[in-house]
N, C-alpha and C. Protein backbone atom coordinates (compact mmCIF):
# COMPACT_ATOMS: atom_id res chain seq x y z
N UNK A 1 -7.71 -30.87 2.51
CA UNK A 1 -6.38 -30.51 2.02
C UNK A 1 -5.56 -29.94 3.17
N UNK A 2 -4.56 -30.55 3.19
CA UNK A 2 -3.43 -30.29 3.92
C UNK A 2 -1.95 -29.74 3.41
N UNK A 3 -1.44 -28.59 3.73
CA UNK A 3 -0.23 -28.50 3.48
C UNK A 3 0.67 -27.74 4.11
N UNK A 4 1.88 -28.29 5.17
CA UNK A 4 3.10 -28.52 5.70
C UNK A 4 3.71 -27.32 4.90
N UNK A 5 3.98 -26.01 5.45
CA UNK A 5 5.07 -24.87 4.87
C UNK A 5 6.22 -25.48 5.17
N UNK A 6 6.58 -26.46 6.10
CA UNK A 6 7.88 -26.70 6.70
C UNK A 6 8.15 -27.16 4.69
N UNK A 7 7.34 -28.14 4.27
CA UNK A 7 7.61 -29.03 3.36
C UNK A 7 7.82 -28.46 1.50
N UNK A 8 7.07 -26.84 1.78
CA UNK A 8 6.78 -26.09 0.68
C UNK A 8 7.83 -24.86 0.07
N UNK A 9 8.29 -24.97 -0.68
CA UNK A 9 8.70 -23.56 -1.40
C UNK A 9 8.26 -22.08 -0.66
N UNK A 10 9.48 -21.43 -0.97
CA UNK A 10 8.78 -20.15 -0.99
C UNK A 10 7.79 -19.68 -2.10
N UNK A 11 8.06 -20.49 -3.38
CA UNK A 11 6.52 -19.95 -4.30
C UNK A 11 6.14 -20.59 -4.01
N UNK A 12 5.54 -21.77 -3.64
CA UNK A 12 4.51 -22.38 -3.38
C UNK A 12 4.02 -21.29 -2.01
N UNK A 13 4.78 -21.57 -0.91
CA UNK A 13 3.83 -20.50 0.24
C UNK A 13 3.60 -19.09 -0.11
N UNK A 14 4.16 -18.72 -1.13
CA UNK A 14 3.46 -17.08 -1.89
C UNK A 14 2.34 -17.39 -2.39
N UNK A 15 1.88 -18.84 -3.29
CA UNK A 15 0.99 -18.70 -4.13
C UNK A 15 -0.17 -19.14 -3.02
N UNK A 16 0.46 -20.20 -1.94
CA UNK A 16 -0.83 -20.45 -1.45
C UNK A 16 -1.37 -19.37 -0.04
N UNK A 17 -0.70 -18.40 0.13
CA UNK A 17 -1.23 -17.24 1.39
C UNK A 17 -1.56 -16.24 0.26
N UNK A 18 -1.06 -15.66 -1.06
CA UNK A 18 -1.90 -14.84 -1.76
C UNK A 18 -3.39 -15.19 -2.04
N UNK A 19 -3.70 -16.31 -2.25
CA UNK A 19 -4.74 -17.25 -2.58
C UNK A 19 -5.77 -17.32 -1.57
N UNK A 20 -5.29 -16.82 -0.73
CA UNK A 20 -6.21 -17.52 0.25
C UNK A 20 -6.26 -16.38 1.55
N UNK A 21 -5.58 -15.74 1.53
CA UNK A 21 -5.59 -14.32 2.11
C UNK A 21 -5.70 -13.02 1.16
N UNK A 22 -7.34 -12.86 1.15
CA UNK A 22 -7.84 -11.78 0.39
C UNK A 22 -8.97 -11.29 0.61
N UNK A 23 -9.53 -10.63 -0.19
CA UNK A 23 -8.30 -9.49 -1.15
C UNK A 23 -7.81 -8.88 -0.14
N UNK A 24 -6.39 -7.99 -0.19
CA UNK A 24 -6.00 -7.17 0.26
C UNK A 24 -5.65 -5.80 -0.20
N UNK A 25 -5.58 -4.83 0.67
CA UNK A 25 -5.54 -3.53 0.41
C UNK A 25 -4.44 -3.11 -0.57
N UNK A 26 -4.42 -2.07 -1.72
CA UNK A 26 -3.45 -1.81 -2.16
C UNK A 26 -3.18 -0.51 -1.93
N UNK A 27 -1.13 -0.75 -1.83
CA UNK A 27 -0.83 0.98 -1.35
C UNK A 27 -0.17 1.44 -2.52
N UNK A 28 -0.30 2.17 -3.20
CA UNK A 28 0.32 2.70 -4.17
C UNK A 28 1.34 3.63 -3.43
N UNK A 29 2.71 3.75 -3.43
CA UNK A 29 3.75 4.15 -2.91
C UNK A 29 4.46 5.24 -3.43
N UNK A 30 4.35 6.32 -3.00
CA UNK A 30 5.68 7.14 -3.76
C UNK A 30 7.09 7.37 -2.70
N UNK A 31 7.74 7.63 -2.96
CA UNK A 31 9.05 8.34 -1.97
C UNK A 31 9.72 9.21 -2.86
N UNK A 32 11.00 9.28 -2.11
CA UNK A 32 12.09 10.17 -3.06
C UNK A 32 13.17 9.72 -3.18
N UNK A 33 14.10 9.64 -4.26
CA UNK A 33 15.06 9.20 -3.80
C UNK A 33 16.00 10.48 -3.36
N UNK A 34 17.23 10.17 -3.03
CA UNK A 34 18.21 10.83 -2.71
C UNK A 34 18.73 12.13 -3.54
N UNK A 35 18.47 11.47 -5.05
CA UNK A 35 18.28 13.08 -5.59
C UNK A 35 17.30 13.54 -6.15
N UNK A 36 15.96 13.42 -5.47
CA UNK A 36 15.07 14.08 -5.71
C UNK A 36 14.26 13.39 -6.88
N UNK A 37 14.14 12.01 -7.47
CA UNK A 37 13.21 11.40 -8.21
C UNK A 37 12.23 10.87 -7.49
N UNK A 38 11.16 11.11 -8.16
CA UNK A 38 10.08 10.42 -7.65
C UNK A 38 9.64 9.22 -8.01
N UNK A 39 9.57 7.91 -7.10
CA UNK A 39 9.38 6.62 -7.23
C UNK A 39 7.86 6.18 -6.79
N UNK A 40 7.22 5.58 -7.65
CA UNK A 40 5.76 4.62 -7.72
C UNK A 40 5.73 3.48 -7.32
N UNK A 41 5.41 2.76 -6.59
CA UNK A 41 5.33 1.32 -6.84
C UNK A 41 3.76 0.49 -5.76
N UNK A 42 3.57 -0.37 -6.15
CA UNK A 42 1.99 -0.91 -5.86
C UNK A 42 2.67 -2.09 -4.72
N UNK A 43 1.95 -1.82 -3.74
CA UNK A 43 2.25 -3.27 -2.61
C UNK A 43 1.14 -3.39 -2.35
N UNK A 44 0.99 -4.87 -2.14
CA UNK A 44 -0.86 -5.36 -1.57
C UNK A 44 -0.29 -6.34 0.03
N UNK A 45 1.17 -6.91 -0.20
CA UNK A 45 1.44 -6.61 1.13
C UNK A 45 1.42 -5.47 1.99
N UNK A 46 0.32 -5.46 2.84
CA UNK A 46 0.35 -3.90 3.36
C UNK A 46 -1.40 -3.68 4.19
N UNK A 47 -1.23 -2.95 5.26
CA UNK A 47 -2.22 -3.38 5.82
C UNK A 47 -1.84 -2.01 7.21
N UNK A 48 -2.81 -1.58 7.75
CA UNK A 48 -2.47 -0.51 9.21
C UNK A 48 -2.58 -1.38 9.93
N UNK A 49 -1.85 -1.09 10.61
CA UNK A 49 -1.24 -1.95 12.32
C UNK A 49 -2.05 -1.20 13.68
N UNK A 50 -2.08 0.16 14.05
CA UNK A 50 -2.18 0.42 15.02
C UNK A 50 -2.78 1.75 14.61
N UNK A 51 -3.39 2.94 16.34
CA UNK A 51 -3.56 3.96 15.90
C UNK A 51 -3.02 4.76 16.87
N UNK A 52 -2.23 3.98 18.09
CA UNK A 52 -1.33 5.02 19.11
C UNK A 52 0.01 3.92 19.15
N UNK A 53 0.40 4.44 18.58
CA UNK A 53 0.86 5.37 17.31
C UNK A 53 0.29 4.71 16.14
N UNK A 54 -0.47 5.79 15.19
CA UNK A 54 -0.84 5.43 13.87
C UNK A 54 0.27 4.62 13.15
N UNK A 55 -0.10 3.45 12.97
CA UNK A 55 1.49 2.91 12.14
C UNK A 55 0.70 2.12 10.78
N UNK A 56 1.28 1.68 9.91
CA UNK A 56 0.94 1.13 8.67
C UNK A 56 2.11 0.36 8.56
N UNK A 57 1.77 -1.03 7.74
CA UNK A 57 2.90 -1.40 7.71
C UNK A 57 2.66 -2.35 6.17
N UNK A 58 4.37 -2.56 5.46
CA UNK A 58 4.20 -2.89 4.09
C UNK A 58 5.54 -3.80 4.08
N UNK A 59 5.37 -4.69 2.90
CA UNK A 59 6.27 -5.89 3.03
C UNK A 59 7.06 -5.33 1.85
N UNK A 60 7.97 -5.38 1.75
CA UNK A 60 8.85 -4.65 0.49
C UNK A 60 9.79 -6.00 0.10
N UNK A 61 10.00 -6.17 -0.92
CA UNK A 61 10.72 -7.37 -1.46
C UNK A 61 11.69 -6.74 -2.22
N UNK A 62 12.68 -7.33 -2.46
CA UNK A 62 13.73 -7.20 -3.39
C UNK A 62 13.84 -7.57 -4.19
N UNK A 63 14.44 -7.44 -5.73
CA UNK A 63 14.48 -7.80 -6.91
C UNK A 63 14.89 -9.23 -6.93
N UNK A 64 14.20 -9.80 -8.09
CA UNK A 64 14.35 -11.19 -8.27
C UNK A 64 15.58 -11.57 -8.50
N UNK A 65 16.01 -10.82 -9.90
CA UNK A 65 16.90 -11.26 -10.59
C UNK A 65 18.26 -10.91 -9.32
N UNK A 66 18.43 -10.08 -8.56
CA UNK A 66 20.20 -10.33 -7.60
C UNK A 66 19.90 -9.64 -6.42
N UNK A 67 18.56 -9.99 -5.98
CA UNK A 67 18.57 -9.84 -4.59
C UNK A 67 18.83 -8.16 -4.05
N UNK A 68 18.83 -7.26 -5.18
CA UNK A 68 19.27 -5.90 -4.71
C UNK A 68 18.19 -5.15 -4.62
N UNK A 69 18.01 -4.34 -3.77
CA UNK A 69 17.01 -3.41 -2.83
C UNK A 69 16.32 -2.50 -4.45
N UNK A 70 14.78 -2.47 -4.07
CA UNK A 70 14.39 -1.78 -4.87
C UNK A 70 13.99 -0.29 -4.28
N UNK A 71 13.73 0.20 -5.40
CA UNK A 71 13.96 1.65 -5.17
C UNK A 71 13.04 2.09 -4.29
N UNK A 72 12.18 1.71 -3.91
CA UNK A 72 11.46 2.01 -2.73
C UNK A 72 12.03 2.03 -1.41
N UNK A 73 13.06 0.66 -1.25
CA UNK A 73 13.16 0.57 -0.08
C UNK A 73 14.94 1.38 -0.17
N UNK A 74 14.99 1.42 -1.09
CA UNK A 74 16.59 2.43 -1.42
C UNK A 74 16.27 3.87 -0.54
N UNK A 75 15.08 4.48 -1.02
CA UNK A 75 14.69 5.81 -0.71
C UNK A 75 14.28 5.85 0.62
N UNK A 76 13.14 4.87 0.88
CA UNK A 76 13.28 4.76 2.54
C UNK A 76 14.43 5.15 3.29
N UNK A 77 15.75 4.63 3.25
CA UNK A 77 16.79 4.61 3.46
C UNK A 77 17.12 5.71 3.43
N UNK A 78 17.21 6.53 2.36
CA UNK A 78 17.52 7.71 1.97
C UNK A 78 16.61 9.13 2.85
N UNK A 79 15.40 8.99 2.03
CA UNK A 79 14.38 10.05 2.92
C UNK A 79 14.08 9.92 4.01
N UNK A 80 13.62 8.76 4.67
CA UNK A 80 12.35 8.22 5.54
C UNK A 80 11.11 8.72 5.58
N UNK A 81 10.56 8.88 4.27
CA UNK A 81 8.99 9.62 4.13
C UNK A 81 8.48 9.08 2.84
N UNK A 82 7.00 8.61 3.01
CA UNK A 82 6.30 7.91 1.83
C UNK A 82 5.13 8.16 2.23
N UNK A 83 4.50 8.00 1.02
CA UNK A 83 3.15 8.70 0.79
C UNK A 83 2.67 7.36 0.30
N UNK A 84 1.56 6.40 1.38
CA UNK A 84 0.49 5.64 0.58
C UNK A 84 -0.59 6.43 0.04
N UNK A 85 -0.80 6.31 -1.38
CA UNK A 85 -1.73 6.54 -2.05
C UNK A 85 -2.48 5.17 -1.85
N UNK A 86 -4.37 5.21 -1.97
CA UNK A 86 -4.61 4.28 -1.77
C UNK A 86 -5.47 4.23 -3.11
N UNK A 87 -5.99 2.93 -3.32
CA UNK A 87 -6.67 2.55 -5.05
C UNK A 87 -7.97 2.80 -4.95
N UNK A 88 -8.49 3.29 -6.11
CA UNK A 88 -10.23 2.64 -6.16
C UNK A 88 -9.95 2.28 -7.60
N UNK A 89 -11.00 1.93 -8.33
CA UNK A 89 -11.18 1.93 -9.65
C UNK A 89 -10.50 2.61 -11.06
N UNK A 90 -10.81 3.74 -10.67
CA UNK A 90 -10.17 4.97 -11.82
C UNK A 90 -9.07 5.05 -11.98
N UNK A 91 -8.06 4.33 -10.80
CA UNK A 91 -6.68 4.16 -11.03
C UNK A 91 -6.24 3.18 -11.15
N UNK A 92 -6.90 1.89 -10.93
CA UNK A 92 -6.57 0.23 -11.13
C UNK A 92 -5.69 0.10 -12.09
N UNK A 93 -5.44 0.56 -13.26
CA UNK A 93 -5.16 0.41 -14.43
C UNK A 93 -3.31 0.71 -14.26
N UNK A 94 -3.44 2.75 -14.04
CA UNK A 94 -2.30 3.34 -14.01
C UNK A 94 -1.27 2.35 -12.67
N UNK A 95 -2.17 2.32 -11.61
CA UNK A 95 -1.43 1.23 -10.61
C UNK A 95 -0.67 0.25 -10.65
N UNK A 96 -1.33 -0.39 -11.64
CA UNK A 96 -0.25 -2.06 -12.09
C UNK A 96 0.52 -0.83 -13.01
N UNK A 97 0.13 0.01 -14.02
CA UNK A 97 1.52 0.04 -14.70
C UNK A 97 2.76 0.52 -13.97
N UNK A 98 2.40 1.08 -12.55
CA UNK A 98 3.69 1.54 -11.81
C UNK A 98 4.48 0.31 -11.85
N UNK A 99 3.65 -1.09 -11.35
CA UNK A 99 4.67 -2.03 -11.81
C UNK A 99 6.03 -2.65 -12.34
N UNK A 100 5.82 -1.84 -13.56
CA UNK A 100 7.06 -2.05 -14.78
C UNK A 100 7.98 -2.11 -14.18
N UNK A 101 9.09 -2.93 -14.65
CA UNK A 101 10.65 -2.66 -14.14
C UNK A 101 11.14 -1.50 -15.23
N UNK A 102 10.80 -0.53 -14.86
CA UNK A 102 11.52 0.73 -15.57
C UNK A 102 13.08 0.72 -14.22
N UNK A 103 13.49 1.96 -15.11
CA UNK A 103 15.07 2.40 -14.09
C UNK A 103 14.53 2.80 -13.60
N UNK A 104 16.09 3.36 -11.96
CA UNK A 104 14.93 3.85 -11.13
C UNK A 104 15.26 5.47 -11.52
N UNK A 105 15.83 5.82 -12.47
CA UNK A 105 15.61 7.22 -13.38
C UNK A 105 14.98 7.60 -13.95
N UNK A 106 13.72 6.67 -14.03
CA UNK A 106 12.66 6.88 -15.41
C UNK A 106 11.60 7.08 -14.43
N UNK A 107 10.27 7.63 -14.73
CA UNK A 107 9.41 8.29 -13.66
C UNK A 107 8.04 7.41 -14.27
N UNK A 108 7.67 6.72 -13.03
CA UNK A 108 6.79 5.64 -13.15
C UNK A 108 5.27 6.53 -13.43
N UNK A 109 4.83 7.44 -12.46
CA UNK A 109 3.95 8.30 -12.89
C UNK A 109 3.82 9.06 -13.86
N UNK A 110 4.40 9.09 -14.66
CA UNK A 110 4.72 9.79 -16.31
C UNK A 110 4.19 8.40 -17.12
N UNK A 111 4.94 7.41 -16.84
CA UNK A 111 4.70 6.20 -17.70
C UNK A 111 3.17 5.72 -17.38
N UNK A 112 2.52 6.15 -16.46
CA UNK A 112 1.31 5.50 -16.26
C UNK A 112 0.27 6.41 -16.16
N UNK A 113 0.46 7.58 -16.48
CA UNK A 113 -0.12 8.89 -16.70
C UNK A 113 -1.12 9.63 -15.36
N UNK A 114 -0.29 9.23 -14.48
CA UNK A 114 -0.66 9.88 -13.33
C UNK A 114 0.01 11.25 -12.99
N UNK A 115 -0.59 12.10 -12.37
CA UNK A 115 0.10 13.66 -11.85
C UNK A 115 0.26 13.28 -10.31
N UNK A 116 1.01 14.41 -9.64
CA UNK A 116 1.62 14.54 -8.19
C UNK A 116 1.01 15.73 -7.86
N UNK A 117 0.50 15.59 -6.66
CA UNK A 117 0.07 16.56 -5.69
C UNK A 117 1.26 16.89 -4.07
N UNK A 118 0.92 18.26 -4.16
CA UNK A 118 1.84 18.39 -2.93
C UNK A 118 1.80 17.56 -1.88
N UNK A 119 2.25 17.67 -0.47
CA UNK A 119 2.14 16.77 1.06
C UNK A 119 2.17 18.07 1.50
N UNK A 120 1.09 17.59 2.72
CA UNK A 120 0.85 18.78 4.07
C UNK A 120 1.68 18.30 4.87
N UNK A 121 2.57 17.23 4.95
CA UNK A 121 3.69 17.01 6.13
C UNK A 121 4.77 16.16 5.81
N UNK A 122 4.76 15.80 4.99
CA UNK A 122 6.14 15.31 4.32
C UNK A 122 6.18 15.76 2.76
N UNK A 123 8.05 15.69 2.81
CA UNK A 123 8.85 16.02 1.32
C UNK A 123 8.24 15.43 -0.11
N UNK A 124 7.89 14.05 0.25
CA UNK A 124 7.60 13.26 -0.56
C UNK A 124 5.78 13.67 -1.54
N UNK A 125 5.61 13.94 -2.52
CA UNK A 125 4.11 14.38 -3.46
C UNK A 125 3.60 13.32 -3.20
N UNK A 126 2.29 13.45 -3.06
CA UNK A 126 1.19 12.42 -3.05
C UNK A 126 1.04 12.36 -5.16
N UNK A 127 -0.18 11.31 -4.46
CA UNK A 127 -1.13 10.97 -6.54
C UNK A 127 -2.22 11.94 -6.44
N UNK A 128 -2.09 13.22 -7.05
CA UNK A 128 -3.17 13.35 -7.30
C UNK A 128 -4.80 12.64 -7.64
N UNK A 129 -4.51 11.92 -8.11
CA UNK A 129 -5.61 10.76 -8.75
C UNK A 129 -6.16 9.85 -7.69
N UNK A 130 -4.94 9.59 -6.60
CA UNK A 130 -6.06 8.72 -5.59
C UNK A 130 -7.02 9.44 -5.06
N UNK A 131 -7.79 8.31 -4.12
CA UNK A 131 -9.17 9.06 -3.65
C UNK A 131 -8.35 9.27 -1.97
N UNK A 132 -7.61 8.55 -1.57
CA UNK A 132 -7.45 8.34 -0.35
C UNK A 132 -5.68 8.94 -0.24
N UNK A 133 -4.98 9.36 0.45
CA UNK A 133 -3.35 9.48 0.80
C UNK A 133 -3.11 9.63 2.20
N UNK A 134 -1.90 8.78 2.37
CA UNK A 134 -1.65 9.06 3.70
C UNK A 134 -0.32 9.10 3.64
N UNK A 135 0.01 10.53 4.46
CA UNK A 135 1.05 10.99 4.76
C UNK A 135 2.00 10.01 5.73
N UNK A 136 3.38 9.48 5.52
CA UNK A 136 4.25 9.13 6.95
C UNK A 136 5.02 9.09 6.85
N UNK A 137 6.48 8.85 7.72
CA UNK A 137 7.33 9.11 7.95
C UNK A 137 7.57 7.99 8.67
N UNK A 138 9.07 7.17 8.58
CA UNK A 138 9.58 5.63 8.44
C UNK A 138 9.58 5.93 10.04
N UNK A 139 9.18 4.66 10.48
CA UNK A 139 8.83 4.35 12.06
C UNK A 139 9.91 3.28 11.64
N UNK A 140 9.85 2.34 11.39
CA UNK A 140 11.16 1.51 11.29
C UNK A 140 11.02 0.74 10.36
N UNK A 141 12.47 0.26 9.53
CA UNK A 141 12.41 -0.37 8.66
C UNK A 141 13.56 -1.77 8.71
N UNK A 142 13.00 -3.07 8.56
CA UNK A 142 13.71 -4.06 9.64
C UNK A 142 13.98 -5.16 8.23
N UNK A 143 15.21 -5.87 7.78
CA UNK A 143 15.54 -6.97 7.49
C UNK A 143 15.18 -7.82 7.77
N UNK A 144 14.24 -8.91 7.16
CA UNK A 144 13.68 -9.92 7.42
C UNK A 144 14.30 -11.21 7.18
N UNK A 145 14.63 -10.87 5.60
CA UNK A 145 15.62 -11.96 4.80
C UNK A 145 16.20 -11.44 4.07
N UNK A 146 17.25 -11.85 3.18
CA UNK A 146 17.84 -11.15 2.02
C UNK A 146 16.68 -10.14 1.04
N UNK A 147 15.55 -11.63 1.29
CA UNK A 147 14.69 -10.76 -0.04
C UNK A 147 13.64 -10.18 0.80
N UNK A 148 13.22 -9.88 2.03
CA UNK A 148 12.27 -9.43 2.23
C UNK A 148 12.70 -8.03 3.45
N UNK A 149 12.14 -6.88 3.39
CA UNK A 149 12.00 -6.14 4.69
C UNK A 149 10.79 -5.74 4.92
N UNK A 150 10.99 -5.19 5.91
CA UNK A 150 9.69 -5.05 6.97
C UNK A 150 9.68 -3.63 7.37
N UNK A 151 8.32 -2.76 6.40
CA UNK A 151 8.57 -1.20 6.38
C UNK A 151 7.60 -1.09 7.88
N UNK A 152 7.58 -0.17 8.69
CA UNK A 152 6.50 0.61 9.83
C UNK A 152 6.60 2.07 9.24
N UNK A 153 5.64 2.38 8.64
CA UNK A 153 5.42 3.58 8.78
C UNK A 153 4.19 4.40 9.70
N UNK A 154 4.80 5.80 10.21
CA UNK A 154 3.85 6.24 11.19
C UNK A 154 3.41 7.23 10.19
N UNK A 155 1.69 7.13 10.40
CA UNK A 155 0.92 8.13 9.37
C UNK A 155 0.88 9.09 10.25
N UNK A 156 0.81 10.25 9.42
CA UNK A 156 0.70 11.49 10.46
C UNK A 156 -0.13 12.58 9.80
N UNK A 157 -0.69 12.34 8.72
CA UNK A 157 -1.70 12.99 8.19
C UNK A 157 -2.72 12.10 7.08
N UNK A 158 -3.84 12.76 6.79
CA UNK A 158 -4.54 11.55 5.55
C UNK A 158 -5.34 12.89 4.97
N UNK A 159 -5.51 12.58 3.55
CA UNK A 159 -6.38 13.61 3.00
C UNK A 159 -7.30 12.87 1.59
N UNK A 160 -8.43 13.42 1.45
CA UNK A 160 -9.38 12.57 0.62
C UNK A 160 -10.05 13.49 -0.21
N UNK A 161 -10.10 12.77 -1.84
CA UNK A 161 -10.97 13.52 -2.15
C UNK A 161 -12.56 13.96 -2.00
N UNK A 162 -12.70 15.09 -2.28
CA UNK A 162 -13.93 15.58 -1.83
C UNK A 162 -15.16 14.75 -2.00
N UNK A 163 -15.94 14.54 -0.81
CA UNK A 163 -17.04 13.77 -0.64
C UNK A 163 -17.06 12.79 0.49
N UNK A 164 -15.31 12.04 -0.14
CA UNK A 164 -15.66 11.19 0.74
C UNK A 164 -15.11 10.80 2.60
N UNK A 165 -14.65 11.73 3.45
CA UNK A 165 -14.47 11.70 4.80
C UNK A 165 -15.27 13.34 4.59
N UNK A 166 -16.22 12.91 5.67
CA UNK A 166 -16.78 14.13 6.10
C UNK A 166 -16.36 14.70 7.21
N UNK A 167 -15.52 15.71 7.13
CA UNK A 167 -14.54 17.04 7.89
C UNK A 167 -15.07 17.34 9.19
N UNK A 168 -16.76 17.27 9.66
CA UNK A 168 -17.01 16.69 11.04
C UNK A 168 -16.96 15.77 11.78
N UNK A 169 -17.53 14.70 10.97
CA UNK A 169 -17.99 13.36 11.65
C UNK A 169 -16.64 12.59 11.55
N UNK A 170 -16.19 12.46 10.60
CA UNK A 170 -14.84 11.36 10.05
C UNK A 170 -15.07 10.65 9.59
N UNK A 171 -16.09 10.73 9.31
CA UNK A 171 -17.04 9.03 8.79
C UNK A 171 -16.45 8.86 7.04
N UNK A 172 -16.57 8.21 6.53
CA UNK A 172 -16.24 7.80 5.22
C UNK A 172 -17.31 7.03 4.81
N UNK A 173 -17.82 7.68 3.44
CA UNK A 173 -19.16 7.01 2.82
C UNK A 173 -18.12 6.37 1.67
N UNK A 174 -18.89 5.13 1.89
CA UNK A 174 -18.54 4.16 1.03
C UNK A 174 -19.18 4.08 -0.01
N UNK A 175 -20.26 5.07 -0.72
CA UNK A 175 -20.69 5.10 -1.65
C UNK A 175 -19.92 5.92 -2.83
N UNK A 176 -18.94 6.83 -1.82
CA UNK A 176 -17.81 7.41 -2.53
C UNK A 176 -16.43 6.86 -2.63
N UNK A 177 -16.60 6.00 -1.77
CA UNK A 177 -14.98 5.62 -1.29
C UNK A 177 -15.22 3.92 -2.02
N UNK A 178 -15.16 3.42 -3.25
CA UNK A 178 -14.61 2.12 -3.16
C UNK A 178 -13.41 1.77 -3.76
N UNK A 179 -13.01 1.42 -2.63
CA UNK A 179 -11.41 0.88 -3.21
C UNK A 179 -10.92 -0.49 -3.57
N UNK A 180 -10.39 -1.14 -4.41
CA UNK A 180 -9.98 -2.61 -4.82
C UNK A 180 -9.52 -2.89 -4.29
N UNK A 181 -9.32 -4.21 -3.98
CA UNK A 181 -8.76 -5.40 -3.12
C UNK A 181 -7.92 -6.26 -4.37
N UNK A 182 -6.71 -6.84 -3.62
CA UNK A 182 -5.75 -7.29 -4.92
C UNK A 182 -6.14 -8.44 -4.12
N UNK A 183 -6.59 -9.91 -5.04
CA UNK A 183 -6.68 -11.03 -5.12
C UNK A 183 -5.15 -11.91 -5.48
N UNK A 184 -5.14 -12.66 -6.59
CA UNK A 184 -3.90 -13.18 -6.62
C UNK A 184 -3.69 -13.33 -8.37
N UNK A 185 -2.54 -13.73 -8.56
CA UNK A 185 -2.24 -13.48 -10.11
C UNK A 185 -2.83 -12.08 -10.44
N UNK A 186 -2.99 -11.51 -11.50
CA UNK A 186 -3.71 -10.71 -12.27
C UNK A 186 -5.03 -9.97 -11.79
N UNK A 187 -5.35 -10.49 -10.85
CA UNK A 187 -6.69 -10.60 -10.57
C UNK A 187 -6.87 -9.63 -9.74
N UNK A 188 -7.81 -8.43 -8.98
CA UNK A 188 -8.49 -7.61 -8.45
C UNK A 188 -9.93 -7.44 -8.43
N UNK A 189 -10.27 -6.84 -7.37
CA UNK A 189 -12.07 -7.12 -7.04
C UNK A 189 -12.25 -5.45 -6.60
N UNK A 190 -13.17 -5.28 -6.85
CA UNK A 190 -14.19 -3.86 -5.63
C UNK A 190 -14.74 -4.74 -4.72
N UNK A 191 -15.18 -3.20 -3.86
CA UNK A 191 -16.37 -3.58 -2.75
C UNK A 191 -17.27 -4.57 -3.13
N UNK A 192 -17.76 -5.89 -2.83
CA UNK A 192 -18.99 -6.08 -3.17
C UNK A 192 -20.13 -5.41 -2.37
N UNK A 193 -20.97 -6.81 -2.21
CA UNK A 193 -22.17 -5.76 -1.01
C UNK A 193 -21.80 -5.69 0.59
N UNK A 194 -22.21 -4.95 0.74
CA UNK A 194 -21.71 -4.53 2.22
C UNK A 194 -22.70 -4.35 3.66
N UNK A 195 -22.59 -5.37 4.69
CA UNK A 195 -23.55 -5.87 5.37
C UNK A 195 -22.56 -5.44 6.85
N UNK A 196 -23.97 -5.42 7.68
CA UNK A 196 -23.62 -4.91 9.01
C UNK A 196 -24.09 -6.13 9.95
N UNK A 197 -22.90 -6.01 10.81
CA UNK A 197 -23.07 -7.03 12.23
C UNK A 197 -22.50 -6.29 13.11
N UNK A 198 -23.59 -6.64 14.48
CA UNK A 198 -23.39 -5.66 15.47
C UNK A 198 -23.00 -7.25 16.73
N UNK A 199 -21.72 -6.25 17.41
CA UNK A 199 -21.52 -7.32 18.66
C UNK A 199 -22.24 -7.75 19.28
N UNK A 200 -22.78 -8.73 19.58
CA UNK A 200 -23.64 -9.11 20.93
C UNK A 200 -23.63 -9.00 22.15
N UNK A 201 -24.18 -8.21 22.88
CA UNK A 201 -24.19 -7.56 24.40
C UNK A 201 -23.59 -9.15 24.93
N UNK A 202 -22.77 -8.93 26.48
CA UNK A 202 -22.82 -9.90 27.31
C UNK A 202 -23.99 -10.58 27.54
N UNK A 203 -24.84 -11.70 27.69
CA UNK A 203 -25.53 -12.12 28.39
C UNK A 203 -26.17 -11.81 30.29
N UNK A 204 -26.24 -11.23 30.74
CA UNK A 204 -26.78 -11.04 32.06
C UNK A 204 -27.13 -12.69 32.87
N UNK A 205 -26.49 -12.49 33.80
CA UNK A 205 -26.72 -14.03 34.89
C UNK A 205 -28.10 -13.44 35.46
């Protein structure tokens, strides 16, 4: 099978790179807006870029129906500070319901029965409920197309619930930490099993 993007839709090339590039990480998003509401929303476009400078980066789309900026990327604009919350299990559920096209006056974490926890370095509350958060502050945020921009955020703090990054080592046990991977349509996975490969030394002449 062969298929030419020159020749394809933009849904067709959504359905066939969701499909086939997976699973990917999901960031559960909060910000603020301008007067102080707090906004939810789930991107699985989204992935860390770098670690000098720590950057993360997330694909933000615009509304279907007229092309106008959603409230995520409104507040970007507004604050420049967002809090990825990241998924495991226990929140899979409340996550898609951030989803909803509610207003952006109506409080997505109320509707999906999640609580807010303070930030150790930005304005913006974390989810209480995730296992994972990372603090940042907009490194840049770039126009791609009408419907698409291009968030950089620089993390500048991360905090976990208890167990899983151990406060010496840094290490993260994955027996505490599993987080879902968003597949395509409807669909989401966990960790499966988890196997180790080690680089292979150079060869010696």
């Amino acid at each position: 099978m062969f298929a030419d993007f020159a020749e394809l839709s933009a849904q067709e090339r959504y359905k066939l790179l969701i499909a086939t590039v997976m699973p990917r990480p999901v960031a559960l998003v909060t910000t603020l807006s301008s007067s102080g509401v707090i906004n939810a929303a789930p991107f699985s476009f989204f992935n860390v870029f770098s670690e000098e400078p720590a950057l993360a980066i997330l694909g933000l789309e615009s509304r279907r129906d007229n092309n106008g900026l959603k409230d995520t990327t409104n507040n970007l604009k507004a604050n420049g500070e967002l809090v990825i919350n990241l998924v495991d299990r226990s929140i899979a559920k409340p996550m898609v319901d951030c989803a909803a096209a509610l207003s952006p006056e109506e409080d997505e974490l109320a509707f999906a029965g999640l609580s807010t926890c303070s930030s150790y370095k930005v304005s913006v509350p974390g989810i209480e409920e995730a296992p994972v958060r990372l603090e940042c502050s907009l490194f840049e945020l770039r126009q791609i197309t009408p419907r698409r921009h291009l968030c950089i955020a620089e993390v500048l703090a991360v905090s976990a619930r208890h167990g899983i990054i151990d406060p010496h080592t840094l290490r993260v046990d994955l027996n505490a930490y599993r987080p879902v991977g968003r597949l395509m349509g409807q669909s989401y996975a966990e960790l499966g099993e988890i196997f180790d490969l080690a680089i292979p030394p150079v060869p010696t002449k």
